[in-house]
N, C-alpha and C. Protein backbone atom coordinates (compact mmCIF):
# COMPACT_ATOMS: atom_id res chain seq x y z
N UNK A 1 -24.92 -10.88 2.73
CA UNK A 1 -24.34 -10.17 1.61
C UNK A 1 -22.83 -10.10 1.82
N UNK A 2 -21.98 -10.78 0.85
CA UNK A 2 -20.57 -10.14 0.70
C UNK A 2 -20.13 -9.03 0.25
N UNK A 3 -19.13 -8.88 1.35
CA UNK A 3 -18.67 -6.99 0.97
C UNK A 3 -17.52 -7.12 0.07
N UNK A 4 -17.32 -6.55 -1.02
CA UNK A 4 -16.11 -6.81 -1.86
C UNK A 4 -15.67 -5.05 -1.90
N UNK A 5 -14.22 -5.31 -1.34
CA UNK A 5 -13.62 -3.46 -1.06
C UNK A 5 -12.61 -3.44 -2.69
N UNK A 6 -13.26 -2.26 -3.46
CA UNK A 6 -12.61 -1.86 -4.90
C UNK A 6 -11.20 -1.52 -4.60
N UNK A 7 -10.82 -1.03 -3.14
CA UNK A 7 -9.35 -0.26 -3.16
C UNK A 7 -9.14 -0.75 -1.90
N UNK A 8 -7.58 -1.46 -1.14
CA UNK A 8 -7.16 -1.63 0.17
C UNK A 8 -5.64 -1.18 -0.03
N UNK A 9 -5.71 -1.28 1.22
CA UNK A 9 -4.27 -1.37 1.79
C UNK A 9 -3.69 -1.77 2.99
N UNK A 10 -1.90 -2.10 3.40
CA UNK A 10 -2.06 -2.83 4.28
C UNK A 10 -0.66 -1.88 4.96
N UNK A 11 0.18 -2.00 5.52
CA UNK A 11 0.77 -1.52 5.81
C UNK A 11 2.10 -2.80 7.22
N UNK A 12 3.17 -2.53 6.66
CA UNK A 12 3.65 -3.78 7.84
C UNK A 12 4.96 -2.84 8.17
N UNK A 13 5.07 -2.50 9.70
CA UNK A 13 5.52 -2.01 9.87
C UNK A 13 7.01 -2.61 11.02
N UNK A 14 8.37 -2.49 11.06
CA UNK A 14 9.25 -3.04 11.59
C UNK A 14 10.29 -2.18 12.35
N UNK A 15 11.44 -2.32 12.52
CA UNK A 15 12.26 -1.58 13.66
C UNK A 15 12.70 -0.22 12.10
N UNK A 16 13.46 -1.17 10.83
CA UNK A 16 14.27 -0.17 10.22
C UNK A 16 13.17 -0.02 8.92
N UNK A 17 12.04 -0.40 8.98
CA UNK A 17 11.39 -0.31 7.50
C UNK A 17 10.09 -0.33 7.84
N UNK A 18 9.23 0.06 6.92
CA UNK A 18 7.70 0.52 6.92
C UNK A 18 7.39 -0.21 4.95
N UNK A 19 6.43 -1.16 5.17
CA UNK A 19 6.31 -1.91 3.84
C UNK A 19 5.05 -1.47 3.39
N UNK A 20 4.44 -0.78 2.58
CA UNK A 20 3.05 -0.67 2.07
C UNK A 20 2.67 -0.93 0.64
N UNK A 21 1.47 -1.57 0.94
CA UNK A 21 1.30 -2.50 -0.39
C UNK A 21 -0.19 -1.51 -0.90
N UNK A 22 -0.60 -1.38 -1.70
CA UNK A 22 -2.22 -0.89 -2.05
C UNK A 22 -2.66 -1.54 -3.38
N UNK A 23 -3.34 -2.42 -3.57
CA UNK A 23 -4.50 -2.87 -4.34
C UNK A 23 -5.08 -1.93 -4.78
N UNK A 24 -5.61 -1.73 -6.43
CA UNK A 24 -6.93 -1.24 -6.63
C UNK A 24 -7.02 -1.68 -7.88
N UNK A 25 -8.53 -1.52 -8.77
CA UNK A 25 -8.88 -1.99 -9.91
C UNK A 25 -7.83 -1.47 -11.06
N UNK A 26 -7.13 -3.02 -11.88
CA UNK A 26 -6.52 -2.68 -12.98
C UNK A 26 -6.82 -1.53 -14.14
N UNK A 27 -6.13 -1.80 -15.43
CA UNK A 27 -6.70 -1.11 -16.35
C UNK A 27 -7.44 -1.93 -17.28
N UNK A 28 -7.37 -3.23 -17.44
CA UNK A 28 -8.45 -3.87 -17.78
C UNK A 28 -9.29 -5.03 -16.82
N UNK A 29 -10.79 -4.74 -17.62
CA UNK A 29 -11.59 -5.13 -16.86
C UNK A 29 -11.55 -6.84 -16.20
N UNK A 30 -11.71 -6.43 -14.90
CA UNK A 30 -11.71 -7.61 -13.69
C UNK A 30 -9.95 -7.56 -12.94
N UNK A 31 -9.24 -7.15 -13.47
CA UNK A 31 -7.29 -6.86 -13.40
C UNK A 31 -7.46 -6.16 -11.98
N UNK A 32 -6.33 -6.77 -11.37
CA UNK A 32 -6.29 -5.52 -9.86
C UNK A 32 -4.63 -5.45 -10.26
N UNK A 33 -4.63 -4.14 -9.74
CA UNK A 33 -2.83 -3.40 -9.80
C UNK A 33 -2.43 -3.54 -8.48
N UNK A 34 -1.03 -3.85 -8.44
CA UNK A 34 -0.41 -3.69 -6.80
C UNK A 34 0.58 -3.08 -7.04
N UNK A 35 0.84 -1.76 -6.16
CA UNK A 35 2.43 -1.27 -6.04
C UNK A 35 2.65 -1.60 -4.51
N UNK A 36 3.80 -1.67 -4.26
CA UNK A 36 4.56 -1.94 -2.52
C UNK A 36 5.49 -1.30 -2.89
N UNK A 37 6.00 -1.12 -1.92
CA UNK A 37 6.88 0.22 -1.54
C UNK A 37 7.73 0.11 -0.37
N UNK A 38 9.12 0.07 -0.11
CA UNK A 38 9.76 0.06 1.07
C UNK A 38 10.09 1.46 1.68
N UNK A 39 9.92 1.63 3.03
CA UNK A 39 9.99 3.33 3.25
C UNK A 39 11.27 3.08 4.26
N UNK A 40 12.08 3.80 4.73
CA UNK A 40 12.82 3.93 5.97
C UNK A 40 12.36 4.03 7.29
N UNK A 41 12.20 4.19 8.42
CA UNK A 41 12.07 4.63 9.63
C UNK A 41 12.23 5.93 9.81
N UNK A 42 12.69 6.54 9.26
CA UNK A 42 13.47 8.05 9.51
C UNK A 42 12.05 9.31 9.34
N UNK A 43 11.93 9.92 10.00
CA UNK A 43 11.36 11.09 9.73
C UNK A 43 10.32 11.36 8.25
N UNK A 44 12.13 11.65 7.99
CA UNK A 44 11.87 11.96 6.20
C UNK A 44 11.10 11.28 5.51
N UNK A 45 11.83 9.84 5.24
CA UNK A 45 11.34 8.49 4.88
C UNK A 45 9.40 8.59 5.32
N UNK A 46 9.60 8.59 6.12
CA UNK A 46 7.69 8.33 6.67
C UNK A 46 7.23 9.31 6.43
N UNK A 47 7.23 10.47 5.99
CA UNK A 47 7.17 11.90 5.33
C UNK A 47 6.54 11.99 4.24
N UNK A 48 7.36 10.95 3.43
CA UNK A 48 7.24 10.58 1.94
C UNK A 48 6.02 9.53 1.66
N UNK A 49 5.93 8.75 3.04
CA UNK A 49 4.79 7.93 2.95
C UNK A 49 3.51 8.25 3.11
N UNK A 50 3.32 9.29 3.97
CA UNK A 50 1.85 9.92 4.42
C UNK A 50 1.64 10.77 3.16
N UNK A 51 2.71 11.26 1.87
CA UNK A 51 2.31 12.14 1.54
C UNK A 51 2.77 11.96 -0.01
């Protein structure tokens, strides 16, 4: 049986930046949406990402 996941994410992380991407089902049917996002290193920055 193939497992097909409705929602992921990936996360790539570097010295000055944190990149996160998340997949999930579009608004029309079979469509997938992607937002990515560049975060800082800083505290703050990764602050904003967990939350």
């Amino acid at each position: 049986m193939q497992v097909i996941f409705e929602r992921c994410a990936g996360l790539d992380v570097h010295r000055d930046t944190a990149v996160a991407t998340v997949r999930s089902p579009g608004q029309h049917r079979g469509s997938r949406a992607t937002e990515t996002r560049t975060f800082k290193t800083t505290v703050r920055a990764l602050a904003d990402l967990g939350g």
